[in-house]
N, C-alpha and C. Protein backbone atom coordinates (compact mmCIF):
# COMPACT_ATOMS: atom_id res chain seq x y z
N UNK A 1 27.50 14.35 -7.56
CA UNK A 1 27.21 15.16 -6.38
C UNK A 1 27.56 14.38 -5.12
N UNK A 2 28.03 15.24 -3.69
CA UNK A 2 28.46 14.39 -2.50
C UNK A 2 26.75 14.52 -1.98
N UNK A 3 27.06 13.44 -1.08
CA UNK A 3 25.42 13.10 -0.28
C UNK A 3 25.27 14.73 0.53
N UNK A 4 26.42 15.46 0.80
CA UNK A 4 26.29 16.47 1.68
C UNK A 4 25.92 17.86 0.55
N UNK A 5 26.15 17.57 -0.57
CA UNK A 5 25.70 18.55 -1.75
C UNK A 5 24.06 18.72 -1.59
N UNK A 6 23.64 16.80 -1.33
CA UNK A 6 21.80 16.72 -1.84
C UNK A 6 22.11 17.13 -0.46
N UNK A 7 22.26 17.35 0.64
CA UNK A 7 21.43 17.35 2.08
C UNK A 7 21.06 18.72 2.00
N UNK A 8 21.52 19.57 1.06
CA UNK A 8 22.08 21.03 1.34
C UNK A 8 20.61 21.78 0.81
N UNK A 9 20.04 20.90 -0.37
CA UNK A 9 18.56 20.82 -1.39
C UNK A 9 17.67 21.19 0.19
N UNK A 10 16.51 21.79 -0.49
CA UNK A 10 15.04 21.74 0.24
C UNK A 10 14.49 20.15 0.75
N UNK A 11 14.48 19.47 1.41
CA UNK A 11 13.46 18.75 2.31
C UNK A 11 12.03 18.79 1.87
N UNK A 12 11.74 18.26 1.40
CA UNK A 12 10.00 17.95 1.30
C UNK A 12 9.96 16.56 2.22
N UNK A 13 8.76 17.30 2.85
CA UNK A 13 8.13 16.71 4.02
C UNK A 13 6.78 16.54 4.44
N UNK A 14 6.23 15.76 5.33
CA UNK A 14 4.74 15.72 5.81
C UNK A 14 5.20 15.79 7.47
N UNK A 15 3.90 16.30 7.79
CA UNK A 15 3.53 16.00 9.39
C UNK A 15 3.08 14.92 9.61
N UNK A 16 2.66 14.62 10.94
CA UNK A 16 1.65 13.80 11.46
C UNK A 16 0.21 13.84 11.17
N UNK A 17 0.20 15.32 11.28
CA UNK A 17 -1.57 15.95 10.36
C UNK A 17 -1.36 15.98 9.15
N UNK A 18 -0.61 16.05 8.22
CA UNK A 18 -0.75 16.18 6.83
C UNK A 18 -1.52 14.93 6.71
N UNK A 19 -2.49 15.21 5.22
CA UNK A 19 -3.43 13.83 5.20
C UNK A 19 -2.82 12.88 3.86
N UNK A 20 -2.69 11.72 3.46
CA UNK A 20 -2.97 11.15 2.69
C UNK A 20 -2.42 11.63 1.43
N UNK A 21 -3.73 12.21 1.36
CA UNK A 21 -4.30 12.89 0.09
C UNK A 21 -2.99 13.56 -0.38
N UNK A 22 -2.56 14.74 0.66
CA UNK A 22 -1.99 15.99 1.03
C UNK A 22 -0.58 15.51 0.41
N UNK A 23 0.17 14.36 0.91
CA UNK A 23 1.10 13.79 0.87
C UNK A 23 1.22 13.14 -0.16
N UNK A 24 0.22 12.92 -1.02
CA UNK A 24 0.52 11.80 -2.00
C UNK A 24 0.67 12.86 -2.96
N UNK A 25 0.18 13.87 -2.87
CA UNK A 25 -0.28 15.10 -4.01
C UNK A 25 1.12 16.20 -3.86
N UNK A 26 2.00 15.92 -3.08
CA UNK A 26 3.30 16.50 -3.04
C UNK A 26 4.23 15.29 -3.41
N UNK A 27 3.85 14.29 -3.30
CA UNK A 27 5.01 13.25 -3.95
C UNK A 27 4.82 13.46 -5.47
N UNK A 28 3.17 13.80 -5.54
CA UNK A 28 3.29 13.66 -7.42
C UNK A 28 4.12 15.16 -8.03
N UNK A 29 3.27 16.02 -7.62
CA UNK A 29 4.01 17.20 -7.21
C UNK A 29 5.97 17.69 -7.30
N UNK A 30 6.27 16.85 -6.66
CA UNK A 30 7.59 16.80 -6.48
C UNK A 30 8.16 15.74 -7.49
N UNK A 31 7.64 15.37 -7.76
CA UNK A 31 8.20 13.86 -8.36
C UNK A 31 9.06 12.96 -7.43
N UNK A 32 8.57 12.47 -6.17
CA UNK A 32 9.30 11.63 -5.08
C UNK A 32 8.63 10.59 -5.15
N UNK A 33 9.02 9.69 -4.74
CA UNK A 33 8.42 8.43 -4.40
C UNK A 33 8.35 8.31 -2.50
N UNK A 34 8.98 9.04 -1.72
CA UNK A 34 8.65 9.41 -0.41
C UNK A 34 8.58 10.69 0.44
N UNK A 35 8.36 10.41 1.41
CA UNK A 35 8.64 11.31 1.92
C UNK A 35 8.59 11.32 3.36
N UNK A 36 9.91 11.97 4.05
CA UNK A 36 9.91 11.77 6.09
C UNK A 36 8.88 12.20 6.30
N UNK A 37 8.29 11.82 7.21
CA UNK A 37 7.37 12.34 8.28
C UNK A 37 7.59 12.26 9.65
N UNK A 38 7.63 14.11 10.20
CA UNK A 38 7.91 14.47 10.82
C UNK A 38 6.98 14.37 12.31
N UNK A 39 7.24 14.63 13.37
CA UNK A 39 6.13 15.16 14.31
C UNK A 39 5.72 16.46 15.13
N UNK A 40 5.48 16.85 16.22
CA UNK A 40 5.46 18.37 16.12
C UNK A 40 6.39 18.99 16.44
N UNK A 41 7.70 18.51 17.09
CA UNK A 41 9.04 18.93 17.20
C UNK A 41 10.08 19.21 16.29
N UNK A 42 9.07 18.24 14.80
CA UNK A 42 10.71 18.58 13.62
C UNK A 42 11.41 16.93 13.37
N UNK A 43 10.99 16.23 14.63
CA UNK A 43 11.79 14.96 14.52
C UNK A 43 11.46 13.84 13.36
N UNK A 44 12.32 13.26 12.55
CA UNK A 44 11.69 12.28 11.74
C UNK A 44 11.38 11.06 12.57
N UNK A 45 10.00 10.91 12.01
CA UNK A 45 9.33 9.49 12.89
C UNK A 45 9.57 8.42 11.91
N UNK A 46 9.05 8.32 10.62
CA UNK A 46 9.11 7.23 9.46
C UNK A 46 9.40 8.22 8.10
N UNK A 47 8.97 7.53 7.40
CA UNK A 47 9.27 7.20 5.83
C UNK A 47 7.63 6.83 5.74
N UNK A 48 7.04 7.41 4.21
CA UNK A 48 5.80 7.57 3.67
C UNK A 48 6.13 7.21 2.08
N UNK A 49 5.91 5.97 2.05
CA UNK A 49 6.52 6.34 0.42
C UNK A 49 4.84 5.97 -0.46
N UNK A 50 4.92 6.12 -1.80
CA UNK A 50 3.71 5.99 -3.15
C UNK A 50 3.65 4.78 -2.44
N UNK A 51 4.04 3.72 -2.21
CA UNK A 51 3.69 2.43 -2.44
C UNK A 51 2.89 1.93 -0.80
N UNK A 52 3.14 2.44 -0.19
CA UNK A 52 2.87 2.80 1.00
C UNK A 52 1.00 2.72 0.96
N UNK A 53 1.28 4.36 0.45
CA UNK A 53 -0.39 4.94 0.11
C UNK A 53 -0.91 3.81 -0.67
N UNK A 54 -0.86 3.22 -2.04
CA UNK A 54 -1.61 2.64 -2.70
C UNK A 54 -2.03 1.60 -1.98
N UNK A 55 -1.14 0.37 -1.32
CA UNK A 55 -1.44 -0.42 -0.74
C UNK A 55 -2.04 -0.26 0.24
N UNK A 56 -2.08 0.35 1.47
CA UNK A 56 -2.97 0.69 2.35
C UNK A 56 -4.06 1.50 2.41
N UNK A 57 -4.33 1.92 0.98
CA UNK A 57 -5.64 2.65 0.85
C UNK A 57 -6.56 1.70 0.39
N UNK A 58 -5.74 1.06 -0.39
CA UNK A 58 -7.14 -0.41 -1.35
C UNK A 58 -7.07 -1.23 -0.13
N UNK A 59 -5.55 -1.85 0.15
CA UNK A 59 -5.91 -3.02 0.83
C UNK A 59 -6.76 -2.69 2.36
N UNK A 60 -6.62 -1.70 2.83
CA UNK A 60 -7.62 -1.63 4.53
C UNK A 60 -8.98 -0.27 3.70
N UNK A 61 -9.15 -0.12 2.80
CA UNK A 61 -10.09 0.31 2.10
C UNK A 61 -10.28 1.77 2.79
N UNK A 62 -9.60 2.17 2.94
CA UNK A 62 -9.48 3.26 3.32
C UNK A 62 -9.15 4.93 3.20
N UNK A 63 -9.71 6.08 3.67
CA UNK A 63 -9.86 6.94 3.27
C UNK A 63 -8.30 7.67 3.06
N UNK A 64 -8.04 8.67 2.25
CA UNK A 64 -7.12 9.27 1.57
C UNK A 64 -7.28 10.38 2.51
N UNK A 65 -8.00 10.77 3.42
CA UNK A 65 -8.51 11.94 4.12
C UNK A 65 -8.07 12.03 5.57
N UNK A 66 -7.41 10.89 5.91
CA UNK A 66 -6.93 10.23 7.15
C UNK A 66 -5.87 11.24 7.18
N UNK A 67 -5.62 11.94 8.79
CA UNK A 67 -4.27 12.02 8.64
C UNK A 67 -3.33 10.72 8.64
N UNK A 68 -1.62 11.54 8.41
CA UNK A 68 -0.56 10.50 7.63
C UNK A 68 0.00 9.07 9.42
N UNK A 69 -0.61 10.03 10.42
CA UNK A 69 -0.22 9.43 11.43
C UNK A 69 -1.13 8.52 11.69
N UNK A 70 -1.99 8.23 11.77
CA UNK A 70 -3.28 7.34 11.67
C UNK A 70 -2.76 6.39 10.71
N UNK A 71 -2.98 6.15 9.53
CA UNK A 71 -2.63 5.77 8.12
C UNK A 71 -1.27 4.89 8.69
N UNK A 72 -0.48 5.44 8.92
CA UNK A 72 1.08 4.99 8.84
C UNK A 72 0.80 3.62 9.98
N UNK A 73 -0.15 3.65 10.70
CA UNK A 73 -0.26 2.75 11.61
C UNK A 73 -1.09 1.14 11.33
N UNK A 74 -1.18 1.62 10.12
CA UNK A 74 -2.27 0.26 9.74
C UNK A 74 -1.59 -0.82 9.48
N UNK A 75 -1.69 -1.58 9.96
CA UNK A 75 -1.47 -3.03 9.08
C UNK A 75 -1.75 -3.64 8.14
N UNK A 76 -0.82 -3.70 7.33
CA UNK A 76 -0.96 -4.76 6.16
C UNK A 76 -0.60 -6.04 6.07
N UNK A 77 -1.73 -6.48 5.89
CA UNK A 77 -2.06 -7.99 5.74
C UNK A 77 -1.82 -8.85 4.59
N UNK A 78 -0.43 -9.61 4.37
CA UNK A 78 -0.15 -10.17 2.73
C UNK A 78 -0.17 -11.67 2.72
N UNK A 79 -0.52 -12.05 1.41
CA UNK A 79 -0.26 -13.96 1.42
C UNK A 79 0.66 -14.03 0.36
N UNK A 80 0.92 -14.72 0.55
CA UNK A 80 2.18 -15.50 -0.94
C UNK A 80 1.16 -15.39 -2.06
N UNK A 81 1.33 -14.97 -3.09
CA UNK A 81 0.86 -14.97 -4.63
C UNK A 81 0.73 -16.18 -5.03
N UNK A 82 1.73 -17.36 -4.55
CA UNK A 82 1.68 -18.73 -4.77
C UNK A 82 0.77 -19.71 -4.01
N UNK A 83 0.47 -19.08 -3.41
CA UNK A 83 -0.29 -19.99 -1.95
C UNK A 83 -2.16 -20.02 -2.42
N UNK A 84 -2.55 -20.74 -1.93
CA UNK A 84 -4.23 -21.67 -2.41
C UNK A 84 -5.03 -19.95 -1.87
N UNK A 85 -5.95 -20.16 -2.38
CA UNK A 85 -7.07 -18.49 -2.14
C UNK A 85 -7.52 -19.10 -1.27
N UNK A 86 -7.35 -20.41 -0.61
CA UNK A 86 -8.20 -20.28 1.08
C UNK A 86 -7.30 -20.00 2.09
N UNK A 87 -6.12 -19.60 1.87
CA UNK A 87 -5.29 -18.87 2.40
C UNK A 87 -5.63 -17.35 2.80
N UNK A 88 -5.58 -17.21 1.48
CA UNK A 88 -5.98 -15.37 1.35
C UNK A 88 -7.30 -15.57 2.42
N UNK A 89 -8.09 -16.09 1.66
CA UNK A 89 -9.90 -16.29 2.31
C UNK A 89 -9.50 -16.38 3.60
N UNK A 90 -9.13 -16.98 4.75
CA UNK A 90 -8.63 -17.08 6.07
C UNK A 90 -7.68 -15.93 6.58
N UNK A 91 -7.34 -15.44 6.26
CA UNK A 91 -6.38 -14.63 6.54
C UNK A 91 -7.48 -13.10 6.65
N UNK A 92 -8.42 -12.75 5.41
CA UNK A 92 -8.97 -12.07 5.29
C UNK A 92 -10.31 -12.17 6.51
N UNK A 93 -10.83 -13.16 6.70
CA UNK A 93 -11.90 -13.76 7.86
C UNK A 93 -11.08 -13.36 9.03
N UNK A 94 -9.78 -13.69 9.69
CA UNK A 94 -9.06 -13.75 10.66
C UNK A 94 -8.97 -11.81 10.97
N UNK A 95 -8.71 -11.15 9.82
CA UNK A 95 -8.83 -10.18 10.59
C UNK A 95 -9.83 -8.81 9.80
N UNK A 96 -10.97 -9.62 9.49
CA UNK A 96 -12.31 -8.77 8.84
C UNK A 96 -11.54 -7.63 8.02
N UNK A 97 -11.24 -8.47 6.88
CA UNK A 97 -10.52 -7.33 5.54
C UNK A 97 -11.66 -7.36 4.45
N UNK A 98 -11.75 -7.36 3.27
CA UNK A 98 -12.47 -7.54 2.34
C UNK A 98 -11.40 -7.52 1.15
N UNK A 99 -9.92 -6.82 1.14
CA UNK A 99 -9.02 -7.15 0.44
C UNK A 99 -7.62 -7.64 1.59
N UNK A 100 -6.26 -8.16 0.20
CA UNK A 100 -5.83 -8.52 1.05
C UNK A 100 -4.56 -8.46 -0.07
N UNK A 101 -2.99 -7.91 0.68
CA UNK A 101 -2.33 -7.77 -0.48
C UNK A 101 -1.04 -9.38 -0.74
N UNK A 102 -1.16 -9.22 -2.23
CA UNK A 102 -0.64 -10.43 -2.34
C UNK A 102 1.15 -10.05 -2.50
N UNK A 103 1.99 -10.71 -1.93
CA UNK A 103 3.35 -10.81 -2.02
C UNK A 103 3.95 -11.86 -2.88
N UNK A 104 4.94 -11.42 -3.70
CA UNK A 104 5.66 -13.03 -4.44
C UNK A 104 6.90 -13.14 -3.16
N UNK A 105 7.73 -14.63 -4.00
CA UNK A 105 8.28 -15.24 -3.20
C UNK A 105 9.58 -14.38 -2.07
N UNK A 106 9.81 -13.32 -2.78
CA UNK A 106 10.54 -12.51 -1.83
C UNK A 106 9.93 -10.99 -1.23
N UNK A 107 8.99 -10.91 -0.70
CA UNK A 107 8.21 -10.19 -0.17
C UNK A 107 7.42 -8.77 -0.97
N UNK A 108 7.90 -9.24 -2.28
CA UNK A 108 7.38 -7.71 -3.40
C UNK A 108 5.63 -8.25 -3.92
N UNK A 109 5.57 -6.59 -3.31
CA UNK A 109 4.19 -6.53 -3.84
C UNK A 109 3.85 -6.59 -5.04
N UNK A 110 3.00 -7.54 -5.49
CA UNK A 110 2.43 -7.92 -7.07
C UNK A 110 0.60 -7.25 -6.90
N UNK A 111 -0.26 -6.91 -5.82
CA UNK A 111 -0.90 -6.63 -6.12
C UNK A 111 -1.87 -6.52 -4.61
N UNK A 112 -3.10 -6.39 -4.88
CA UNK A 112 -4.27 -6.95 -4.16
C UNK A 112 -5.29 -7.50 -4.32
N UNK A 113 -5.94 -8.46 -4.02
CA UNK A 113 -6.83 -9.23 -3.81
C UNK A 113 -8.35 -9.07 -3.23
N UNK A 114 -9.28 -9.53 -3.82
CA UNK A 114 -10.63 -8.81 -3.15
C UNK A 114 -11.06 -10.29 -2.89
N UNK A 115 -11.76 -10.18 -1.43
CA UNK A 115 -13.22 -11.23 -1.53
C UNK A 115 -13.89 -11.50 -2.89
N UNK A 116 -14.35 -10.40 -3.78
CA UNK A 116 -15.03 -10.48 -4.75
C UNK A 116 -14.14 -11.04 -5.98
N UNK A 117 -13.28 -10.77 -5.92
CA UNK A 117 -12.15 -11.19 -6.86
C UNK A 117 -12.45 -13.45 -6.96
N UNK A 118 -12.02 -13.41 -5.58
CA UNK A 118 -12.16 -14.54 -5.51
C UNK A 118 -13.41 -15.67 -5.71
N UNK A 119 -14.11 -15.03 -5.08
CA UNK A 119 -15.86 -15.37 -5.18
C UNK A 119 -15.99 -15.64 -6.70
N UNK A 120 -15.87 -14.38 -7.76
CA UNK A 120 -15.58 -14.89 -8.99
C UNK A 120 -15.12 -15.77 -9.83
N UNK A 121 -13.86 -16.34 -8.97
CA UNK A 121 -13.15 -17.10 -9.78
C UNK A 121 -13.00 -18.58 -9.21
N UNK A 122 -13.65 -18.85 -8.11
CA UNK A 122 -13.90 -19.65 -7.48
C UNK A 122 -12.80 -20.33 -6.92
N UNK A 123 -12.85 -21.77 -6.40
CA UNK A 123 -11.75 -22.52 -6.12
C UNK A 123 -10.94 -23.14 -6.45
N UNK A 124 -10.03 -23.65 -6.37
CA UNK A 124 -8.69 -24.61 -7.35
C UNK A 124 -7.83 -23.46 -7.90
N UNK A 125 -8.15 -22.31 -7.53
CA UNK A 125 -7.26 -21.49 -8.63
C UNK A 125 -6.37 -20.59 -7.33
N UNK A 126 -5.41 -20.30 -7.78
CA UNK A 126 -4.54 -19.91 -6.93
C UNK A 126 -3.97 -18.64 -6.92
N UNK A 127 -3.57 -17.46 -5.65
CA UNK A 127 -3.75 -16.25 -5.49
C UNK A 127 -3.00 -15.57 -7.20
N UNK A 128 -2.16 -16.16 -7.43
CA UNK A 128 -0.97 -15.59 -8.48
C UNK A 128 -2.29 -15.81 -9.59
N UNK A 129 -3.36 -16.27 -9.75
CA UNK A 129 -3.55 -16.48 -11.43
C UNK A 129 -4.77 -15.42 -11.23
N UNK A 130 -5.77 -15.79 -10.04
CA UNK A 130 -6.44 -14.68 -9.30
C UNK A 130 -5.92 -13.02 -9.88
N UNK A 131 -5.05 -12.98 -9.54
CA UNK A 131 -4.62 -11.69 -9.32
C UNK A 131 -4.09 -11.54 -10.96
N UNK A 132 -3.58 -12.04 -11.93
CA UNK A 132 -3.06 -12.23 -13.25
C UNK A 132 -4.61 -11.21 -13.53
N UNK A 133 -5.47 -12.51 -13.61
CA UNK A 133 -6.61 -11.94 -13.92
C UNK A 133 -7.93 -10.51 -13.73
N UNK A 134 -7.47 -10.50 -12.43
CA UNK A 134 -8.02 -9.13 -12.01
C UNK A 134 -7.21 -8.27 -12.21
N UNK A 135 -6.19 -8.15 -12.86
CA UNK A 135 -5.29 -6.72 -13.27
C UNK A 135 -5.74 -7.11 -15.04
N UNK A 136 -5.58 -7.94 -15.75
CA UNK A 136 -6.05 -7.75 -17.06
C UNK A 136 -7.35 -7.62 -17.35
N UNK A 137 -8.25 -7.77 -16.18
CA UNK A 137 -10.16 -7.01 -16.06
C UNK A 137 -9.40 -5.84 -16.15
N UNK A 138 -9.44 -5.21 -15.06
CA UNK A 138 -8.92 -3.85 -15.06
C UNK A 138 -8.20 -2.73 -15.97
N UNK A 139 -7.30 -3.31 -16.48
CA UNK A 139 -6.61 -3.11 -17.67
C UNK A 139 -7.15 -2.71 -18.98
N UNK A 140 -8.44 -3.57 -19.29
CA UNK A 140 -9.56 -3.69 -20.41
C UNK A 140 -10.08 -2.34 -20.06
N UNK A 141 -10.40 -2.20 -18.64
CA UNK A 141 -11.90 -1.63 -18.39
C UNK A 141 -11.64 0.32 -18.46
């Protein structure tokens, strides 16, 4: 197919008010992994993709109920997967998180990280084995 064949397809899209929820439930829906988001003129502002939502719902703990314009504005806060958990721990203090998402060496997300995660597993141990471990809890459970 030419790129001008797909342009020719239906558009699935969100607003600025579409919520979260709304958006994530038309990506599953659709089977997309994104989707533009528009504003009240029609104009594309960003890109909304799955990975988007997951990470900024665990990591700023936050509601699915938000509209997508709110949401799209958050910051995410990541440490190296390789780097000491008083990294993470500081980083998380520095800007009052309670999680915090971990990146490997070329900026891909491997996961997130909790205060509690860590508290658990105490010190000497490092974000990558941290995080090994709290996905094979999870996994079990």
């Amino acid at each position: 197919m030419s790129c001008r064949e797909v342009m020719k397809g239906d558009v699935r899209f969100a607003t600025t008010q579409t919520t979260v929820a709304q958006a994530a439930a038309l990506m599953r829906d659709e089977q997309i992994g994104f989707l533009p988001i528009c504003n009240s003129v029609g104009n594309v502002i960003g890109i909304l993709t799955d990975r988007d939502i997951a990470i900024r719902v665990v990591a700023n703990n936050r509601s699915a109920n938000e509209p997508v314009e709110r949401f799209m504005s958050l910051a995410v806060v990541a440490c190296r997967s390789d780097e000491d958990l008083s990294v993470a721990q500081d980083l998380m203090g520095e800007m009052q998180l309670s999680r915090i998402v971990c990146v490997d060496e070329d900026g891909r997300v491997e996961g997130v990280i909790s205060l509690s995660d860590i508290a658990q597993l105490g010190d000497g141990v490092d974000a990558a084995a941290t995080l090994r471990s709290v996905t094979v809890r999870e996994a079990r459970n």
